[in-house]
C-alpha atoms as a PDB file:
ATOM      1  CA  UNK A   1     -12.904  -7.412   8.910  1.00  0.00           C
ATOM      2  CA  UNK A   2     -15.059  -6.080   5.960  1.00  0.00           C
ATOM      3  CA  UNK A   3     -13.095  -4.911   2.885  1.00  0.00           C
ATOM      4  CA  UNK A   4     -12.100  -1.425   2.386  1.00  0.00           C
ATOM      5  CA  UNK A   5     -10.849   1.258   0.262  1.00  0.00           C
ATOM      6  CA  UNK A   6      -8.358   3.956   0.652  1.00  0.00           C
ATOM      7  CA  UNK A   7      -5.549   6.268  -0.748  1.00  0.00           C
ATOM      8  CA  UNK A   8      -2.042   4.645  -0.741  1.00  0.00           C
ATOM      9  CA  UNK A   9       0.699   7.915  -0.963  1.00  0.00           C
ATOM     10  CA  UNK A  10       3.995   7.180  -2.346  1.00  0.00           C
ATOM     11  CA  UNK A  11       7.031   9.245  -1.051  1.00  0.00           C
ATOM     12  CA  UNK A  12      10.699   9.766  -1.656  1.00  0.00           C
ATOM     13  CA  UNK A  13      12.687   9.120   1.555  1.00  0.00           C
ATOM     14  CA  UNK A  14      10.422  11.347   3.771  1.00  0.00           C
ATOM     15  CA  UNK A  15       7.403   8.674   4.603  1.00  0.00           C
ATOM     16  CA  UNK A  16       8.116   8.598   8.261  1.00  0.00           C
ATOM     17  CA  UNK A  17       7.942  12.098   8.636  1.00  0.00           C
ATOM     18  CA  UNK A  18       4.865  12.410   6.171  1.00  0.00           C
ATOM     19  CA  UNK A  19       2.688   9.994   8.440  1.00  0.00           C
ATOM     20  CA  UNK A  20       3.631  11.249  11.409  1.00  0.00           C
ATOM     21  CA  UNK A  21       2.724  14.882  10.344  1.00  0.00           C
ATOM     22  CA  UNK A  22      -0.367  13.229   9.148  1.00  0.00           C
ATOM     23  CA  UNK A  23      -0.980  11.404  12.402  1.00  0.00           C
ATOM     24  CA  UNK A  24      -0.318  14.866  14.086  1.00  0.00           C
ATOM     25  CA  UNK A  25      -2.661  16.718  12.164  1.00  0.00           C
ATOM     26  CA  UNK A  26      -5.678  13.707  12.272  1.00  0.00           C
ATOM     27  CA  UNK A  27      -4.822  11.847  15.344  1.00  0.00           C
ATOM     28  CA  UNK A  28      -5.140   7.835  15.704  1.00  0.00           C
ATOM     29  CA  UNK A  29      -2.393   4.863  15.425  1.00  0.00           C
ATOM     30  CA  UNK A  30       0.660   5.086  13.334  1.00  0.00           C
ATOM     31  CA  UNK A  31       2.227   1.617  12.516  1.00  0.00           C
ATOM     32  CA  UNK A  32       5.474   2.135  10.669  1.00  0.00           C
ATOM     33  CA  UNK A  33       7.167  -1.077   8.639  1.00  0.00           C
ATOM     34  CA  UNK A  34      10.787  -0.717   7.708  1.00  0.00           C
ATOM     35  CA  UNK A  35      12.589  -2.509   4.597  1.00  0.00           C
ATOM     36  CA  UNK A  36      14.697  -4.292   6.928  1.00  0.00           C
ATOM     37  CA  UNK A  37      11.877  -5.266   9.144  1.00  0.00           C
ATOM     38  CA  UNK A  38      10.598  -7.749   5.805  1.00  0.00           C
ATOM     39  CA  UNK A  39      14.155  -8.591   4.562  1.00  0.00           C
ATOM     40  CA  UNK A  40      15.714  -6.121   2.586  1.00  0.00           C
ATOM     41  CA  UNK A  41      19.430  -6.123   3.289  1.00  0.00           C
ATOM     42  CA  UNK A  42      19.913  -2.450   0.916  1.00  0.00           C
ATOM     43  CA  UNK A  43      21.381  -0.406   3.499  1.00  0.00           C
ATOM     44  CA  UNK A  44      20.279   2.421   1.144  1.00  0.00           C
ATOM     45  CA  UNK A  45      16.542   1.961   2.038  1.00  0.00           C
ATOM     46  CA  UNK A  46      16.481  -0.174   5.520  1.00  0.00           C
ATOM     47  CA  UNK A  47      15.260   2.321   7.472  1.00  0.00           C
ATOM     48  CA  UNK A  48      12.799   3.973   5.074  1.00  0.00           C
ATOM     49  CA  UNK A  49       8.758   3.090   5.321  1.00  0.00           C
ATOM     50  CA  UNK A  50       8.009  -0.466   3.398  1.00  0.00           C
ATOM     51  CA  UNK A  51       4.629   0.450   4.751  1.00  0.00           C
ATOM     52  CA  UNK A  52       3.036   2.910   6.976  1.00  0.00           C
ATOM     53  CA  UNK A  53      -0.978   3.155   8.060  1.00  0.00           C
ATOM     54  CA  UNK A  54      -2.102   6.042  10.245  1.00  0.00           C
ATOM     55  CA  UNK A  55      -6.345   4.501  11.275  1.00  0.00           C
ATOM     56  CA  UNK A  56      -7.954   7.565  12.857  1.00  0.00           C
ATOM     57  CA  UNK A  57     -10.344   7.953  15.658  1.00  0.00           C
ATOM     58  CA  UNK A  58     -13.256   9.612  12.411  1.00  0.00           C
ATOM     59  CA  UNK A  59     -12.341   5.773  10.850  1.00  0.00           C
ATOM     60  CA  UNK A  60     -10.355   6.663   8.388  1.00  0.00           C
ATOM     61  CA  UNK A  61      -7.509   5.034   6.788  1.00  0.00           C
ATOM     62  CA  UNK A  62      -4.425   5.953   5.407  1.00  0.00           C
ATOM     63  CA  UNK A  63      -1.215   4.452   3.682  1.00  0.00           C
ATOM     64  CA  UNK A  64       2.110   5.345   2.853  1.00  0.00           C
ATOM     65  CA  UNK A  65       5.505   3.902   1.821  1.00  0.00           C
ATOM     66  CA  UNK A  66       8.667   5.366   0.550  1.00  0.00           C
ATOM     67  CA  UNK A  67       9.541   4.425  -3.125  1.00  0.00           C
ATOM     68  CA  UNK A  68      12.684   2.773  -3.565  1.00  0.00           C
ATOM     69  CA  UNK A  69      15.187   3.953  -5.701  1.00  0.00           C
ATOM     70  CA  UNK A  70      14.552   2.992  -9.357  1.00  0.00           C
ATOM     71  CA  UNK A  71      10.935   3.353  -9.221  1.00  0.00           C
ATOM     72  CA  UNK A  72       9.207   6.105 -10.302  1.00  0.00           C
ATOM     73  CA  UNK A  73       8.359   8.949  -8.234  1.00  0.00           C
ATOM     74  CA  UNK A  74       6.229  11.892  -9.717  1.00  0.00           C
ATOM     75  CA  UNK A  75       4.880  14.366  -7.046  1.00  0.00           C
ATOM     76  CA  UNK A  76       1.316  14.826  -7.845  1.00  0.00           C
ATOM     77  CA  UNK A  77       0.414  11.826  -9.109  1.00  0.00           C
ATOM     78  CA  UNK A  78       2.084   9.823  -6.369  1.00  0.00           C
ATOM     79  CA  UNK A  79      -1.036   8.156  -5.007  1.00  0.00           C
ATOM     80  CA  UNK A  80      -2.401   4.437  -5.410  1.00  0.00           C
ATOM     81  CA  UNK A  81      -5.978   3.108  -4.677  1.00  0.00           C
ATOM     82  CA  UNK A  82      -5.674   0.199  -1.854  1.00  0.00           C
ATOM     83  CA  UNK A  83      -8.607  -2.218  -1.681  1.00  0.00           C
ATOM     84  CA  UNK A  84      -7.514  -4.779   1.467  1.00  0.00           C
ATOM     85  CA  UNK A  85      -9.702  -7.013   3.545  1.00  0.00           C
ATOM     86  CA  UNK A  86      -9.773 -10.891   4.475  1.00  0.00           C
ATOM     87  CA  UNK A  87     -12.920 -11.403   1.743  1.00  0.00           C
ATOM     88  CA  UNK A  88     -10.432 -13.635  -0.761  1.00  0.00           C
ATOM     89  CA  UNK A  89     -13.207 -14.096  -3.024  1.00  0.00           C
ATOM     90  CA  UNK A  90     -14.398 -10.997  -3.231  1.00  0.00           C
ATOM     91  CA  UNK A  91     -11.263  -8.882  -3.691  1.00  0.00           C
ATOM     92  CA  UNK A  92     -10.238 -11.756  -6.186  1.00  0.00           C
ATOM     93  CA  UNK A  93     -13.062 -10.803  -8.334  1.00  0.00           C
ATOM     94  CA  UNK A  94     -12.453  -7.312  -8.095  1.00  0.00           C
ATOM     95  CA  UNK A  95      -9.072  -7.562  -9.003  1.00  0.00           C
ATOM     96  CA  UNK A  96      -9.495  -9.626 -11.949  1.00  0.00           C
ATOM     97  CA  UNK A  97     -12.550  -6.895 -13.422  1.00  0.00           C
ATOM     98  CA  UNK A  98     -10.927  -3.564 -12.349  1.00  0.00           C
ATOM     99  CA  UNK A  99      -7.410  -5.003 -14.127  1.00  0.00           C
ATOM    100  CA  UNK A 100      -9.191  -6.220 -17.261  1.00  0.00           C
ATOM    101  CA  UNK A 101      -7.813  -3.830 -19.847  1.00  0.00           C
ATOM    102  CA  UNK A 102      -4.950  -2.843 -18.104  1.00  0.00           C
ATOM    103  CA  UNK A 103      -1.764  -3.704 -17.164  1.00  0.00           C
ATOM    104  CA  UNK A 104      -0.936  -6.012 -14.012  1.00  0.00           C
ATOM    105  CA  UNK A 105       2.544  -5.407 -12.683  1.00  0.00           C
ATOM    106  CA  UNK A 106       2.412  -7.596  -9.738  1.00  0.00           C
ATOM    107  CA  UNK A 107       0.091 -10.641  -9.916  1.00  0.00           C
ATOM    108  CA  UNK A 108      -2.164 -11.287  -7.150  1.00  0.00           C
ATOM    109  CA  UNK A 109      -0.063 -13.795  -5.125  1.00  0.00           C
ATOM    110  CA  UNK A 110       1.201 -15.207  -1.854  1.00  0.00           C
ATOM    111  CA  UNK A 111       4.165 -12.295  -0.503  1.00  0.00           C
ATOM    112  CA  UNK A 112       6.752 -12.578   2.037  1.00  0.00           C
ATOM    113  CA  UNK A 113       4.586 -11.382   4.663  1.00  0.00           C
ATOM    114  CA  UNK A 114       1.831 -13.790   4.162  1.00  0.00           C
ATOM    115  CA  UNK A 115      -0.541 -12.108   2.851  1.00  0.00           C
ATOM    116  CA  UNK A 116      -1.746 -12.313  -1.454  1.00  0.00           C
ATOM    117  CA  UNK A 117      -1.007  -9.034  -2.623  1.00  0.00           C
ATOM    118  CA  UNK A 118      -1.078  -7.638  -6.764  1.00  0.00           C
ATOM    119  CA  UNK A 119      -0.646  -4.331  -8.067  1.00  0.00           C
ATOM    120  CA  UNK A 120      -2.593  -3.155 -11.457  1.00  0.00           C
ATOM    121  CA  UNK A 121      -2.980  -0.126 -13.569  1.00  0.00           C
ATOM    122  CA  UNK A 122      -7.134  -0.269 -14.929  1.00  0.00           C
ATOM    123  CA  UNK A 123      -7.591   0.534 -18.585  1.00  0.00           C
ATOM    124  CA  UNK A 124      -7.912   4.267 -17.347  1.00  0.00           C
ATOM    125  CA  UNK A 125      -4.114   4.429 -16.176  1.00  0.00           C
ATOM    126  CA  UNK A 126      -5.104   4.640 -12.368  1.00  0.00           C
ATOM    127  CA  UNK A 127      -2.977   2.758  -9.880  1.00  0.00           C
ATOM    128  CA  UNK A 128      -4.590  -0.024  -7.984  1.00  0.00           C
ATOM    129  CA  UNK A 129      -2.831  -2.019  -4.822  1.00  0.00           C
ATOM    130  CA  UNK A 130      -5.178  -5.132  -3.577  1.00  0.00           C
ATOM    131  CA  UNK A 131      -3.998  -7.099  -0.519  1.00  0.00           C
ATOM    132  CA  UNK A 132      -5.892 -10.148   0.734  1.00  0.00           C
ATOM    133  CA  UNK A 133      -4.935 -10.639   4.690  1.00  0.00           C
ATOM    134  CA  UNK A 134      -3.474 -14.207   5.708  1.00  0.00           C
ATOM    135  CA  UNK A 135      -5.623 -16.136   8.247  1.00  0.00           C
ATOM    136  CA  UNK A 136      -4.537 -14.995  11.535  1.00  0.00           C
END
């Protein structure tokens, strides 16, 4: 796998349906990821999207996830930029120079489902998700 990059949407409770309409509309292979499915136990959000990504016959990729409650949601500007790929050195490096200036919310690290994953704002205010895949 070579890395990529690609928009990230962010809904409110209405992922599943979002992807799927987008799947509908573009064609290709949904895979849907629920809370539950990586360990929440918030009945409030188990069955909403942890992660969604619709890969279309054109090659195109897209993401989506429903925002829990507590985090911000702001139609319109509810998008993130996802770099991902098994090239650890590379996206390393980019996410330590696209960060620099800005503010890292979730350090690039080891997660749950074994991948590293770190979320950024760049010194420009624009939302950045990196995700470096585990071995397989």
């Amino acid at each position: 796998m070579t890395s990529r990059l690609n928009p990230y949407l962010h809904f409110r409770g209405n992922a599943r349906e979002a992807m799927e309409f987008y799947r509908s509309v573009l064609g290709g292979e949904l895979q849907l990821m629920t809370f539950s499915q990586v360990g929440s136990d918030d009945p409030e959000i188990a069955d909403q999207v942890m992660h969604g990504q619709l890969e279309t016959p054109q090659g195109w990729t897209l993401m989506g996830s429903d925002t829990p409650p507590g985090m911000d949601h702001n139609p319109g500007d509810n998008f993130t930029i996802s770099l991902s790929g098994d090239d650890a050195d590379e996206l390393r490096g980019l996410f330590e120079k696209l960060s620099a200036g800005g503010a890292v919310h979730t350090p690039l690290e080891k997660q749950m489902w074994g991948d590293e994953f770190g979320a950024f704002n760049d010194k420009f205010g624009i939302p950045w998700l990196v995700n470096i895949g585990a071995p397989r």
